[in-house]
Structures are given as C-alpha cells and as structure tokens.
N, C-alpha and C. Protein backbone atom coordinates (compact mmCIF):
# COMPACT_ATOMS: atom_id res chain seq x y z
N UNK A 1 87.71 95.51 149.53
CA UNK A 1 86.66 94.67 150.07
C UNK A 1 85.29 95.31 149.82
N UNK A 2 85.03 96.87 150.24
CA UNK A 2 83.70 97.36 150.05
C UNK A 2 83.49 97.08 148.53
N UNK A 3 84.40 97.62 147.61
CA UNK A 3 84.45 97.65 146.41
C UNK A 3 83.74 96.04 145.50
N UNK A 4 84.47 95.01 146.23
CA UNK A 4 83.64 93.70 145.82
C UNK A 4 82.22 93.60 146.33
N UNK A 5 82.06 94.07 147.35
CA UNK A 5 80.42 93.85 147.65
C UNK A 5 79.69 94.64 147.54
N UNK A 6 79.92 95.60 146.36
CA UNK A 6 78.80 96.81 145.90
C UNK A 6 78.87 95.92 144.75
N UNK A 7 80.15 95.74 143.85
CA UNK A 7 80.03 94.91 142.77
C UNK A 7 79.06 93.75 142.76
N UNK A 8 79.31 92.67 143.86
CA UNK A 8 78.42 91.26 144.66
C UNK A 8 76.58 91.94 144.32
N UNK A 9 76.78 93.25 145.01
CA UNK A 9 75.25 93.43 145.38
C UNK A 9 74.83 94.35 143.81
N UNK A 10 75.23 95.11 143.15
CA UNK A 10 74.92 95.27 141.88
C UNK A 10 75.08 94.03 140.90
N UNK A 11 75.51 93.62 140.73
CA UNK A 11 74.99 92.04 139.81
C UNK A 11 73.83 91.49 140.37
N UNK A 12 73.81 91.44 141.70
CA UNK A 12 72.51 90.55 142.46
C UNK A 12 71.31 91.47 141.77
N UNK A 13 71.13 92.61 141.85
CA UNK A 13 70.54 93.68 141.57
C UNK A 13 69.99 93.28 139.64
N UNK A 14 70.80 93.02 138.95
CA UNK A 14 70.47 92.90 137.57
C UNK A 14 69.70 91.44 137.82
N UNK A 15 70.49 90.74 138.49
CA UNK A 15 70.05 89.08 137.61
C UNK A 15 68.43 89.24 138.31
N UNK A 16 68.10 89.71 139.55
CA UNK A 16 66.86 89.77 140.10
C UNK A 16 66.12 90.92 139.57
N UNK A 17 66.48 91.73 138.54
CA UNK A 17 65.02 92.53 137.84
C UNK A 17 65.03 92.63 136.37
N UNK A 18 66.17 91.54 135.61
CA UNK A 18 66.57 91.01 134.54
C UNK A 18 65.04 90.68 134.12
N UNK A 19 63.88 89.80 134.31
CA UNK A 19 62.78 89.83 133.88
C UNK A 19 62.00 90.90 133.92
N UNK A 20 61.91 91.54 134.96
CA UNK A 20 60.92 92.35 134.96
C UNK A 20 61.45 93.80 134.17
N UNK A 21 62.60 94.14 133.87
CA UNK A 21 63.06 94.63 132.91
C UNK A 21 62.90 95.00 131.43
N UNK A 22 62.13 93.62 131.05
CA UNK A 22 61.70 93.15 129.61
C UNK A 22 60.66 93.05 129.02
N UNK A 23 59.76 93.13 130.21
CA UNK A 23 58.49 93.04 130.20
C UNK A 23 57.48 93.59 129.71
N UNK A 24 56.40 93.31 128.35
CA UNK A 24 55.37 94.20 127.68
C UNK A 24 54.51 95.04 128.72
N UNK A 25 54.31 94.23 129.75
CA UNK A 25 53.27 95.03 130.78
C UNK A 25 53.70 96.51 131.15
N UNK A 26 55.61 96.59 131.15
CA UNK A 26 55.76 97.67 132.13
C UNK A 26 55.70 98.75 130.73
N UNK A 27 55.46 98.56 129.41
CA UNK A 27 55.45 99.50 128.64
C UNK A 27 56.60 99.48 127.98
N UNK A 28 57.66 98.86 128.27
CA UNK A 28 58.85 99.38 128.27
C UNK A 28 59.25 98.25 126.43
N UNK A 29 60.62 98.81 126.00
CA UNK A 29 60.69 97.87 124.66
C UNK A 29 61.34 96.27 124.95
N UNK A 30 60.62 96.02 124.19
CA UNK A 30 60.73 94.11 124.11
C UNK A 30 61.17 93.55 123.04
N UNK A 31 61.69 94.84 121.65
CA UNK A 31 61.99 94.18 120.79
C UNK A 31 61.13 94.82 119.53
N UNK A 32 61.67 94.72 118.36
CA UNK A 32 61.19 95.58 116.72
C UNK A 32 60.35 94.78 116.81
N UNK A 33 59.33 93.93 117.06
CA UNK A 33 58.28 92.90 116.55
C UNK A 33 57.63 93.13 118.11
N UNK A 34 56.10 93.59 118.22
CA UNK A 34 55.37 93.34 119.70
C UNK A 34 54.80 92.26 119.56
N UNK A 35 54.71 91.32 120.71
CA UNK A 35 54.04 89.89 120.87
C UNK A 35 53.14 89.79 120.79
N UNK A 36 51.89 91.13 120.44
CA UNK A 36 50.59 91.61 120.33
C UNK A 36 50.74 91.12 118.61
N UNK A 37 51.33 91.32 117.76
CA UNK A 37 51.29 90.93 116.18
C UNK A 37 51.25 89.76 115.89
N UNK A 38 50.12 89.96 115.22
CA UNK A 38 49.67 88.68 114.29
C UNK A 38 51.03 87.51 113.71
N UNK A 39 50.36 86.15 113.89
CA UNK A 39 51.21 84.76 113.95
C UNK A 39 50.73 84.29 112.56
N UNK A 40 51.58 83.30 111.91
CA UNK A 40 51.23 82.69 110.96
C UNK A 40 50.15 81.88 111.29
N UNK A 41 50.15 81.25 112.65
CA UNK A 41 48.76 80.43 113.04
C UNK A 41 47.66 81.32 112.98
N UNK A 42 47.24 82.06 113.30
CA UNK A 42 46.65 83.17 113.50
C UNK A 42 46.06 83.46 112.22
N UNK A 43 46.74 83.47 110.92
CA UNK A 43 46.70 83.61 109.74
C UNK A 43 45.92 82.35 109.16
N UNK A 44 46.43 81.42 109.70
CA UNK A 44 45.68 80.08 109.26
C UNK A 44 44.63 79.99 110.04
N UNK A 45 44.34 80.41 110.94
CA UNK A 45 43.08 80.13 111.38
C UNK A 45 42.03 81.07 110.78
N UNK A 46 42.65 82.33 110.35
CA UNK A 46 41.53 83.46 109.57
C UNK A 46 41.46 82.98 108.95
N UNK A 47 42.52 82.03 107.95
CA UNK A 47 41.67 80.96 106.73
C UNK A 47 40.96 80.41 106.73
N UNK A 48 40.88 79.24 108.11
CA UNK A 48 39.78 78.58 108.28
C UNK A 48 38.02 79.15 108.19
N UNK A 49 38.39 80.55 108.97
CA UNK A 49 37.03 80.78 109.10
C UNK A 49 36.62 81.60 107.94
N UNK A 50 37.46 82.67 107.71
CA UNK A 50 36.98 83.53 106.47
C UNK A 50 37.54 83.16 105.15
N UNK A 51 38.05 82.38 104.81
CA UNK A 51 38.73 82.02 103.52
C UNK A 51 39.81 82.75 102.99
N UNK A 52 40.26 83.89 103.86
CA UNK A 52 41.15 84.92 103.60
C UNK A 52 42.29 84.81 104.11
N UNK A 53 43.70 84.90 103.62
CA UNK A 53 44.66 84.88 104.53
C UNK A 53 45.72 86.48 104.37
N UNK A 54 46.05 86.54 105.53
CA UNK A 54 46.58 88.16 105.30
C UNK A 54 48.21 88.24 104.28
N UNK A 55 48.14 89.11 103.76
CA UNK A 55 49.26 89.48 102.86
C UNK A 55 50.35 90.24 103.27
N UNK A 56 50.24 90.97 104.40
CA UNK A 56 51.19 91.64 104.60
C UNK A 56 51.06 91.18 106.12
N UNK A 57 52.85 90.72 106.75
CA UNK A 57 53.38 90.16 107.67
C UNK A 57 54.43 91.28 108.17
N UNK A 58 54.58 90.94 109.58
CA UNK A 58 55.83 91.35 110.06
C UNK A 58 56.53 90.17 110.73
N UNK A 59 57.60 89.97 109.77
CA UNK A 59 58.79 88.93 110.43
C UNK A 59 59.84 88.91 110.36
N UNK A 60 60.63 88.71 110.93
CA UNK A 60 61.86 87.94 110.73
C UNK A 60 62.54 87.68 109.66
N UNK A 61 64.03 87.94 108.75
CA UNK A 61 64.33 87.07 107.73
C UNK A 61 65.34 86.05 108.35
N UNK A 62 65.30 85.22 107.94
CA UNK A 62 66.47 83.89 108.09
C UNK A 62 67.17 83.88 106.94
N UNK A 63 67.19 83.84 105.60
CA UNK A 63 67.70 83.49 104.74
C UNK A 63 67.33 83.06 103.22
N UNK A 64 68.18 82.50 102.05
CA UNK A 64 67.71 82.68 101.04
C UNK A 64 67.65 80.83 100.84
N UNK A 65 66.34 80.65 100.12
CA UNK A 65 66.82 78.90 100.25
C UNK A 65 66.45 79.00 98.63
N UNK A 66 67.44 78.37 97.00
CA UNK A 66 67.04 78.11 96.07
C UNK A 66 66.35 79.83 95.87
N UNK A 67 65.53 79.75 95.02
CA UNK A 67 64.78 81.14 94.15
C UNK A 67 64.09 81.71 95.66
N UNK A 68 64.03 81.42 96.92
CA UNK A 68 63.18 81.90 97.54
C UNK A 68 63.84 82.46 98.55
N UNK A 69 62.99 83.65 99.08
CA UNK A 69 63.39 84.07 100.65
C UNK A 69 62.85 83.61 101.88
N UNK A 70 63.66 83.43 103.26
CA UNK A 70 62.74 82.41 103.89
C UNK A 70 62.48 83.65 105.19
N UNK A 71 60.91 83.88 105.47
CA UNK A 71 60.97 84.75 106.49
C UNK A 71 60.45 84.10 108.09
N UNK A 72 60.64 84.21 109.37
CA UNK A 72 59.96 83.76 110.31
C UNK A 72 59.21 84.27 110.98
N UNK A 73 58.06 84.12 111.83
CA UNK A 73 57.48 84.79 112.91
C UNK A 73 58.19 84.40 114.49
N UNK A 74 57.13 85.20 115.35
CA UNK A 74 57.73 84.63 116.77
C UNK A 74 57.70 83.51 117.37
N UNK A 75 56.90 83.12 116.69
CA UNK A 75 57.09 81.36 117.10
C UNK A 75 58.17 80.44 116.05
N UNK A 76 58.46 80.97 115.37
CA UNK A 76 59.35 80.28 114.41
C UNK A 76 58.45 79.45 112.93
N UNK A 77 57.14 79.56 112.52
CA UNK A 77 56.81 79.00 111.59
C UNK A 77 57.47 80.14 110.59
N UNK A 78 57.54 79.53 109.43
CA UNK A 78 57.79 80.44 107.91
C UNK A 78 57.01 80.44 107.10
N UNK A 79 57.04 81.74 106.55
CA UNK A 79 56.33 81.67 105.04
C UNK A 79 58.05 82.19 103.88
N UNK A 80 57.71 81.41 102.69
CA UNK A 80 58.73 81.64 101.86
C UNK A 80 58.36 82.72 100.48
N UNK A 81 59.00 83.35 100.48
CA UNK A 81 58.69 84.65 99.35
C UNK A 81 59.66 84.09 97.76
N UNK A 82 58.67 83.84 97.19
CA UNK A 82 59.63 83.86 95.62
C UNK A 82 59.78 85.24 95.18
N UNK A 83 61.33 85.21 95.16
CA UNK A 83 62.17 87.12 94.47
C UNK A 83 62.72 86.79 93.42
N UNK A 84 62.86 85.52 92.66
CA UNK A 84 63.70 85.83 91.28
C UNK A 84 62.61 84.48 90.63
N UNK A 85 62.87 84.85 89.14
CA UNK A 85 62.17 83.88 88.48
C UNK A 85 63.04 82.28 88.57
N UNK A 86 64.56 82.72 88.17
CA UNK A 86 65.09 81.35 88.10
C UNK A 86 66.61 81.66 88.56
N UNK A 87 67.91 80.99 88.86
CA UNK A 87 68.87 81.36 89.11
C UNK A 87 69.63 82.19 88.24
N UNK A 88 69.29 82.98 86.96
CA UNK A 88 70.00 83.90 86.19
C UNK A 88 69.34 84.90 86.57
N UNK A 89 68.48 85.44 87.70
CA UNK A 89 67.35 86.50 87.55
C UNK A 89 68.29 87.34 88.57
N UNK A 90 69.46 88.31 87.62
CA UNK A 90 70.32 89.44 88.54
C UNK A 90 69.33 90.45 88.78
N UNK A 91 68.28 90.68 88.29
CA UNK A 91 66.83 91.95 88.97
C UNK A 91 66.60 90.96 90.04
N UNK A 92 66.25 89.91 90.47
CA UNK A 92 65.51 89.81 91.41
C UNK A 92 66.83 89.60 93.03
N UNK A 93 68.16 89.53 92.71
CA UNK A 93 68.98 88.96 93.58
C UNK A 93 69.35 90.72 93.94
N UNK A 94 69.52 91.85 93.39
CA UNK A 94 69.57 93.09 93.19
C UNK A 94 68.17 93.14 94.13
N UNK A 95 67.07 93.09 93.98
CA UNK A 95 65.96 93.31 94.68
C UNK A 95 65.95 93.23 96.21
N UNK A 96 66.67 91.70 96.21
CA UNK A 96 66.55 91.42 97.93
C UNK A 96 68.41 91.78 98.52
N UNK A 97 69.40 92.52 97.73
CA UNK A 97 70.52 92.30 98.42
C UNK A 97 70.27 92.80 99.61
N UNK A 98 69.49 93.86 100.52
CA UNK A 98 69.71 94.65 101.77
C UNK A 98 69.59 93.32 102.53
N UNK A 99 68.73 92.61 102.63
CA UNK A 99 68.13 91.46 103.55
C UNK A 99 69.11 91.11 104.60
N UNK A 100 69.29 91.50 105.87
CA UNK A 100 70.13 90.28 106.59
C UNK A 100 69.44 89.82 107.17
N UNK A 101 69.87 88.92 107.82
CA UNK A 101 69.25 88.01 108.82
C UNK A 101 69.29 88.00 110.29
N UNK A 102 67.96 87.97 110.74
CA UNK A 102 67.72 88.12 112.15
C UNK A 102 67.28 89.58 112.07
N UNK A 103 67.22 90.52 110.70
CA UNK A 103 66.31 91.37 110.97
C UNK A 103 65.22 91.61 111.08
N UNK A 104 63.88 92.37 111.44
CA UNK A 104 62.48 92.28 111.07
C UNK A 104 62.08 93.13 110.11
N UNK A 105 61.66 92.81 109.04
CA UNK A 105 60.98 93.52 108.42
C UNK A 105 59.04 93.24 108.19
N UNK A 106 58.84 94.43 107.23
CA UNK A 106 57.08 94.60 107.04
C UNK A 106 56.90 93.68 105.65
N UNK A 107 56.73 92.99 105.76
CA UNK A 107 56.30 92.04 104.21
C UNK A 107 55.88 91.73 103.56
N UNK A 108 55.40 92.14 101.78
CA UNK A 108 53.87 92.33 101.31
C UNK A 108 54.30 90.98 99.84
N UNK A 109 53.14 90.68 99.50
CA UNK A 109 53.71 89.81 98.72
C UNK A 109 52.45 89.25 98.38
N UNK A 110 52.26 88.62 97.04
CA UNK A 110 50.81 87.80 96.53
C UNK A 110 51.06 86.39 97.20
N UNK A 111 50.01 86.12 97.33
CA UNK A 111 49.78 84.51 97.97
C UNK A 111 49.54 83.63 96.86
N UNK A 112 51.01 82.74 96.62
CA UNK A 112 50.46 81.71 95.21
C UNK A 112 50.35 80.71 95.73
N UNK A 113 50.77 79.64 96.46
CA UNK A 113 50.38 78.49 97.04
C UNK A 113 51.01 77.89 98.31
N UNK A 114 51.02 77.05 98.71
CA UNK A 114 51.52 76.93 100.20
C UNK A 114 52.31 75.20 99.84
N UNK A 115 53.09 74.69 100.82
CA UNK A 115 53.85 73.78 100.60
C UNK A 115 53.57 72.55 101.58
N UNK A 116 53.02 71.77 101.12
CA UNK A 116 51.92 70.57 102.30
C UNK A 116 52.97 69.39 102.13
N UNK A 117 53.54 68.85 103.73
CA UNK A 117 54.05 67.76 104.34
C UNK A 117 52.32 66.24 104.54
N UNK A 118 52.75 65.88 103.27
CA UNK A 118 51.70 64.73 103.38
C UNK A 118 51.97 63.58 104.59
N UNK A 119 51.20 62.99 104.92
CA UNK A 119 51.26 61.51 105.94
C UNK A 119 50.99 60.83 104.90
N UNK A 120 52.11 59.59 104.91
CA UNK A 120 51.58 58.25 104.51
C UNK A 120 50.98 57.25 105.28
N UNK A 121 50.73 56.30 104.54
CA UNK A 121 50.25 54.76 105.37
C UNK A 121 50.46 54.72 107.04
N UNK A 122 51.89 54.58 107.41
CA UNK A 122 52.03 54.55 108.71
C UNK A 122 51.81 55.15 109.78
N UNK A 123 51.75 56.96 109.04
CA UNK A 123 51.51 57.69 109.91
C UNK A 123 52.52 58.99 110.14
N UNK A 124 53.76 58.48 109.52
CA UNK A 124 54.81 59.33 109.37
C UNK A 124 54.58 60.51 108.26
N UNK A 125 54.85 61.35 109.02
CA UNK A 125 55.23 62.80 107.54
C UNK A 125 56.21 62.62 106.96
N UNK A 126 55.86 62.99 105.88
CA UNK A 126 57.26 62.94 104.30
C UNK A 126 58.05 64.11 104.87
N UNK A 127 59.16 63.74 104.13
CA UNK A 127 60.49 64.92 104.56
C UNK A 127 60.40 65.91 103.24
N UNK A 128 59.46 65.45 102.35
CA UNK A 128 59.80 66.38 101.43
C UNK A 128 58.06 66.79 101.14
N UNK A 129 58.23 67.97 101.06
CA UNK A 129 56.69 68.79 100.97
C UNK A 129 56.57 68.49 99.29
N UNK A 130 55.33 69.09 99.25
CA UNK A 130 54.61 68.72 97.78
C UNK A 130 54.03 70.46 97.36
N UNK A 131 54.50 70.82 96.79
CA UNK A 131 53.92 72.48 96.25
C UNK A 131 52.41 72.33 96.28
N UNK A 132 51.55 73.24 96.28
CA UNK A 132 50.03 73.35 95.94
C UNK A 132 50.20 74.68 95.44
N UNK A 133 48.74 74.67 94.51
CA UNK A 133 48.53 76.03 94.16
C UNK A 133 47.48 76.03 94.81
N UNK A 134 47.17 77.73 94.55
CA UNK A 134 45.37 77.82 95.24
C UNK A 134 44.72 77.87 93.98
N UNK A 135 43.41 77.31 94.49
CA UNK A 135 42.94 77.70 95.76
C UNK A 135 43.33 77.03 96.82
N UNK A 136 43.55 77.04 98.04
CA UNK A 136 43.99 76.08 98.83
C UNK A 136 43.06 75.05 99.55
N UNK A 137 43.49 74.23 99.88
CA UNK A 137 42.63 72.87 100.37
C UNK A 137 42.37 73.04 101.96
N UNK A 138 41.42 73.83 102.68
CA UNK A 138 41.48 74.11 103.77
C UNK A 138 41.69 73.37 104.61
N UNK A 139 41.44 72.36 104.77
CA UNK A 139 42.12 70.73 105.83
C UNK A 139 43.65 70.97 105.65
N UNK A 140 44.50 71.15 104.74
CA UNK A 140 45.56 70.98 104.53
C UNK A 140 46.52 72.10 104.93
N UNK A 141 45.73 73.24 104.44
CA UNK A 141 46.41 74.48 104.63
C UNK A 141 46.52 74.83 106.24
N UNK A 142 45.77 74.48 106.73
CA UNK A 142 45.84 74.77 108.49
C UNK A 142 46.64 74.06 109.71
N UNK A 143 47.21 73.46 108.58
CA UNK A 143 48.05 72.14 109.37
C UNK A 143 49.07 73.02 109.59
N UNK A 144 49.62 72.78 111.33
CA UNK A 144 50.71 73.52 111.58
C UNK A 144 52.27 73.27 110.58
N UNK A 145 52.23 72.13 109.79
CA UNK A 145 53.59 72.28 109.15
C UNK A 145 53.48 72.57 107.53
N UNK A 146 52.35 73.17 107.29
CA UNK A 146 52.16 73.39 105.72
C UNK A 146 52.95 74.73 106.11
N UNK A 147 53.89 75.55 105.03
CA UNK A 147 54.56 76.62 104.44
C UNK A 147 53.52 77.48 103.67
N UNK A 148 53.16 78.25 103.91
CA UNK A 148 52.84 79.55 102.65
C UNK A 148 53.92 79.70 101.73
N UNK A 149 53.48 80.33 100.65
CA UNK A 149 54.15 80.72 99.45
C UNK A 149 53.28 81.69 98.95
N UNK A 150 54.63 82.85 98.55
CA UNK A 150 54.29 84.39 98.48
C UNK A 150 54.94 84.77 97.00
N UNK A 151 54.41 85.46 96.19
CA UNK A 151 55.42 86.65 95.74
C UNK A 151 56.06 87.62 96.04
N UNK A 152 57.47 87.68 96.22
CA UNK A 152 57.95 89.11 96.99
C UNK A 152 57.70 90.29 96.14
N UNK A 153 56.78 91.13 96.73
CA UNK A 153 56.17 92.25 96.11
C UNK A 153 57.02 93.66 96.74
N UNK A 154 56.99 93.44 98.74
CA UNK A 154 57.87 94.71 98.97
C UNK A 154 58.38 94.12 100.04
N UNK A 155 59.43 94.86 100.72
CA UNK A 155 59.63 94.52 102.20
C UNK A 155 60.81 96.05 102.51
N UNK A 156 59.84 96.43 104.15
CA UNK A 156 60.77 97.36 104.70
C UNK A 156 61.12 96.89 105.74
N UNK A 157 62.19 97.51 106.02
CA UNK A 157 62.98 97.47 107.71
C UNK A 157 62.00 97.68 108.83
N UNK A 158 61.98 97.13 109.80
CA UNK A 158 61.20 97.52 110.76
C UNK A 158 62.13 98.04 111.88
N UNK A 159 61.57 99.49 112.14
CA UNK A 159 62.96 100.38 113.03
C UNK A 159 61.91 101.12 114.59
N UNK A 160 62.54 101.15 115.28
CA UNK A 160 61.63 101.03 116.56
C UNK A 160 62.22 102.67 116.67
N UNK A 161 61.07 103.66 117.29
CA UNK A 161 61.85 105.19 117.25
C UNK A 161 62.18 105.13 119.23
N UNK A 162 61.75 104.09 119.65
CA UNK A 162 62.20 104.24 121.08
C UNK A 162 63.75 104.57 121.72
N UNK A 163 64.02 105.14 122.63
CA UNK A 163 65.14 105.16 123.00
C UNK A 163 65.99 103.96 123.95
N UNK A 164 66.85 103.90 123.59
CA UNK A 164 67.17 102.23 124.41
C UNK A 164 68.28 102.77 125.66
N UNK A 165 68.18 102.45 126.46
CA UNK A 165 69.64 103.75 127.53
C UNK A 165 69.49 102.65 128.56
C-alpha cells in the first residue's frame, strides 16, 4: 500500500514540473536547436528590408525529395538544398549519405532561387509551385509559402556538449 502511494505521489511529482522542466528560462537544455535561432521568416523578412538573405541555417533534415534535400526550421517552413546534378550523380548521393532525419544540422549552401505557389483568378493557390531564379521578386519571395532553393555546399551535425541526467 505505502509502496503505491509514493509511486501515486512520484508520478504526480513529474506530470506537475514536466513543463517547468523544459524550460529556456531555467537555463536548462531544450533541445540541439535554441528557440533564440534565426527562422526562415526571419530570413524573409531580412530580405525585405536589406535585400540579403542568410546562407547558413540551422535546421532540421526531413528528407530527400527528387535531386534535392529537404531541410526544416522550428516552425516547420523549408528550404530545399540541390546535392546532385541529376539522378546518375553517385558524388552527390555519396555526399549527403550521413543525413538522417529528424536530425539538426549547420547548413551552408548558395542561394539559386526560391519556389513561388502562384494565386489564380479565384483566389486559390496552385498545388504546384513555379521555380524562380534570382534575383528574386520581393512581393513574392516573402510570402509565407514560397520555398528557398540552395546549393548544398556543407552541412554538419549539430551536437549539444551539455550533460543530459
């Protein structure tokens, strides 16, 4: 009987400091990516104002879609990295084998054009994006569902030296 209600009162104990546990404020780790790092919005909005958009990201990979790699931030937008020229390119599939997914890595890469979801007539967005090159069309590029497009130039692991206990 005591034995169940130390158990009862240690679970009560987790589920009630389960948030505050996790928390950036207390210092403590929240995860290989801090919520303090720069967003792809964030990125588009330095476009807006300075014409510049940053080259090197820390995100997320999800996966390989066609010639490209697809990476995410913390909100979930993507930018996509081209790593091989065409589907015979064994250098560029050799390049990205470490990649899994749901890891974070540091991500450097040239900026060749971004991938714009047009509106037609009615009002509806197309399901299928339209490539651009740059320079980019700043109305267009800032739209929360336009894609960047990168050259994959490097990418490292992102490894946290904290202790986790």
């Amino acid at each position: 009987m005591k034995s169940k209600v130390f158990l009862l009162l240690l679970l009560s104990f987790f589920v009630f400091t389960n948030g505050s546990l996790h928390s950036e404020e207390d210092g403590r780790y929240t995860g290989p990516i801090s919520r303090s790092e720069k967003r792809i919005l964030d990125g588009k909005s330095e476009f807006q104002k300075s014409g510049t958009f940053p080259l090197e990201w820390k995100l997320f990979f999800k996966g390989k879609q066609g010639d490209f790699v697809v990476f995410y931030d913390l909100n979930g937008d993507e930018i996509h990295y081209r790593y091989r020229r065409n589907k015979f390119d064994l250098d560029g599939e050799f390049f990205v084998k470490d990649l899994f997914p749901g890891n974070p890595y540091r991500v450097k890469g040239e900026w060749i054009g971004y991938y714009f979801y047009s509106m037609d007539e009615r009002g509806k967005r197309s399901s299928l994006p339209t490539p651009k090159k740059l320079p980019a069309e700043p109305k267009e590029f800032v739209d929360r569902q336009t894609i960047p497009i990168f050259k994959l130039q490097e990418y490292i692991e992102v490894r946290t030296d904290d202790l986790l206990y």
